[in-house]
Structures are given as structure tokens and as C-alpha cells.
Protein backbone atom coordinates (compact mmCIF):
# COMPACT_ATOMS: atom_id res chain seq x y z
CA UNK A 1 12.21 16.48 3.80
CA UNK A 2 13.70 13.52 5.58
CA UNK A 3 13.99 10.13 3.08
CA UNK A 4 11.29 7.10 4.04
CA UNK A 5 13.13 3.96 4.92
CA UNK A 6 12.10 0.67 4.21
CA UNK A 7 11.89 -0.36 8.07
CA UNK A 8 9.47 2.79 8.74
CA UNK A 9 7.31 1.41 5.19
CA UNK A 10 7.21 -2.60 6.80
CA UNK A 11 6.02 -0.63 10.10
CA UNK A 12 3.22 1.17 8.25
CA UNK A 13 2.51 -1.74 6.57
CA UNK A 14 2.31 -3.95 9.68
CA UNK A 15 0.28 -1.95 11.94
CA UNK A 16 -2.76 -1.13 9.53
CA UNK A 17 -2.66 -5.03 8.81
CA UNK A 18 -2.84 -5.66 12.40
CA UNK A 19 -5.67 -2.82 12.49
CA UNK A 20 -7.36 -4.47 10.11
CA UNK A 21 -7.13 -7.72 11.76
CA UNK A 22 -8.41 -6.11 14.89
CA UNK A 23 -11.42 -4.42 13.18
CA UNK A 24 -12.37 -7.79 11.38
CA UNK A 25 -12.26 -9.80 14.74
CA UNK A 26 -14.40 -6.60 16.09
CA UNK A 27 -16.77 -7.27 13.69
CA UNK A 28 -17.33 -11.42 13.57
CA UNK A 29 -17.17 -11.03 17.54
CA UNK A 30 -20.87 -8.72 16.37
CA UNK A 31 -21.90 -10.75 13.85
CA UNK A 32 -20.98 -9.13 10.95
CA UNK A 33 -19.48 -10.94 8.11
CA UNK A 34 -17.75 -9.13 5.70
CA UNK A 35 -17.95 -10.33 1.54
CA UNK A 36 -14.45 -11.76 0.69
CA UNK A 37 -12.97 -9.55 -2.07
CA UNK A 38 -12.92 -11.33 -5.41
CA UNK A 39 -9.14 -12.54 -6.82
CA UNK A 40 -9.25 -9.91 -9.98
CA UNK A 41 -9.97 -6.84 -6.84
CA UNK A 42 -6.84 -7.51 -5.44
CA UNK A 43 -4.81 -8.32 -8.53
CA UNK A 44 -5.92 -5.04 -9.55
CA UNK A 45 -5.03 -3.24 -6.58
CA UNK A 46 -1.75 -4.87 -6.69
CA UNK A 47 -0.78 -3.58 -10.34
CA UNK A 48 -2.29 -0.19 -9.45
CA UNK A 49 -0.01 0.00 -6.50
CA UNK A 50 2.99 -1.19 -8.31
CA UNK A 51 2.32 1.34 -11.27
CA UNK A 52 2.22 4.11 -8.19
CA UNK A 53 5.30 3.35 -6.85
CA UNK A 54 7.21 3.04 -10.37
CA UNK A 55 5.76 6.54 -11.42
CA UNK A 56 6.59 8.25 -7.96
CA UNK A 57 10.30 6.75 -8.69
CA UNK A 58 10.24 8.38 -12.09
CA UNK A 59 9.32 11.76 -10.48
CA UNK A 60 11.85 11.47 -7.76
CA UNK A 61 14.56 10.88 -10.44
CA UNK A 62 13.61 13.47 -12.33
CA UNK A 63 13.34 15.77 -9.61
CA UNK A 64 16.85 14.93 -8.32
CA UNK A 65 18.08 16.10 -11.77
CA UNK A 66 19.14 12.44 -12.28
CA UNK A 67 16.87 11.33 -15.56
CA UNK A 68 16.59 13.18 -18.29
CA UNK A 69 12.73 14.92 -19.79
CA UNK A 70 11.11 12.14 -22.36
């Protein structure tokens, strides 16, 4: 299993933005206008994907034999 690098993460990141882009543009070109998501949805998603990340770094750590069992 080969480690993730941050530059292969920002590419992930920055080609499903610019899908997303594209599909929105796809969509208003066909009339259809999509709700805007509300400030507390993507706060949300924003803490859930923070918590994510922090426990998959506990795991790895504790996989690599380098944190101890609580």
C-alpha cells in the first residue's frame, strides 16, 4: 500500500470541484436550479469531515505501532 500525498488529495479535490462545476453549468444551461445548501449543512459536513480525518490518523498511528491502546 503506497502512502497518499497531499498533491494527489488537492488533485482529487480539484477535479470533482471542477465536475461539479461542470454538472451545475449542465444543469442552469436546462433550466434547472438547484436549492442552495443552508450554512449549518455545510458547517456540518465540515466538522464531520474533520472528525474523519482525525480518527483515520488515530488508526494509522495505532496501526504503525506508534500510539499506545486507550
Amino acid at each position: 500500500m503506497t502512502r497518499t500525498t497531499t498533491s494527489q488529495i488537492l488533485m482529487i479535490a480539484v477535479l470533482t470541484a471542477a465536475g461539479g462545476w461542470g454538472l451545475q453549468r449542465l444543469l442552469l444551461r436546462q433550466g434547472i436550479h438547484m436549492p442552495h445548501a443552508n450554512l449549518a449543512t455545510v458547517i456540518a459536513l465540515i466538522v464531520a469531515a474533520g472528525l474523519i480525518t482525525w480518527g483515520g490518523l488515530v488508526v494509522r498511528a495505532y496501526l504503525n505501532g506508534k500510539k499506545a491502546k486507550a
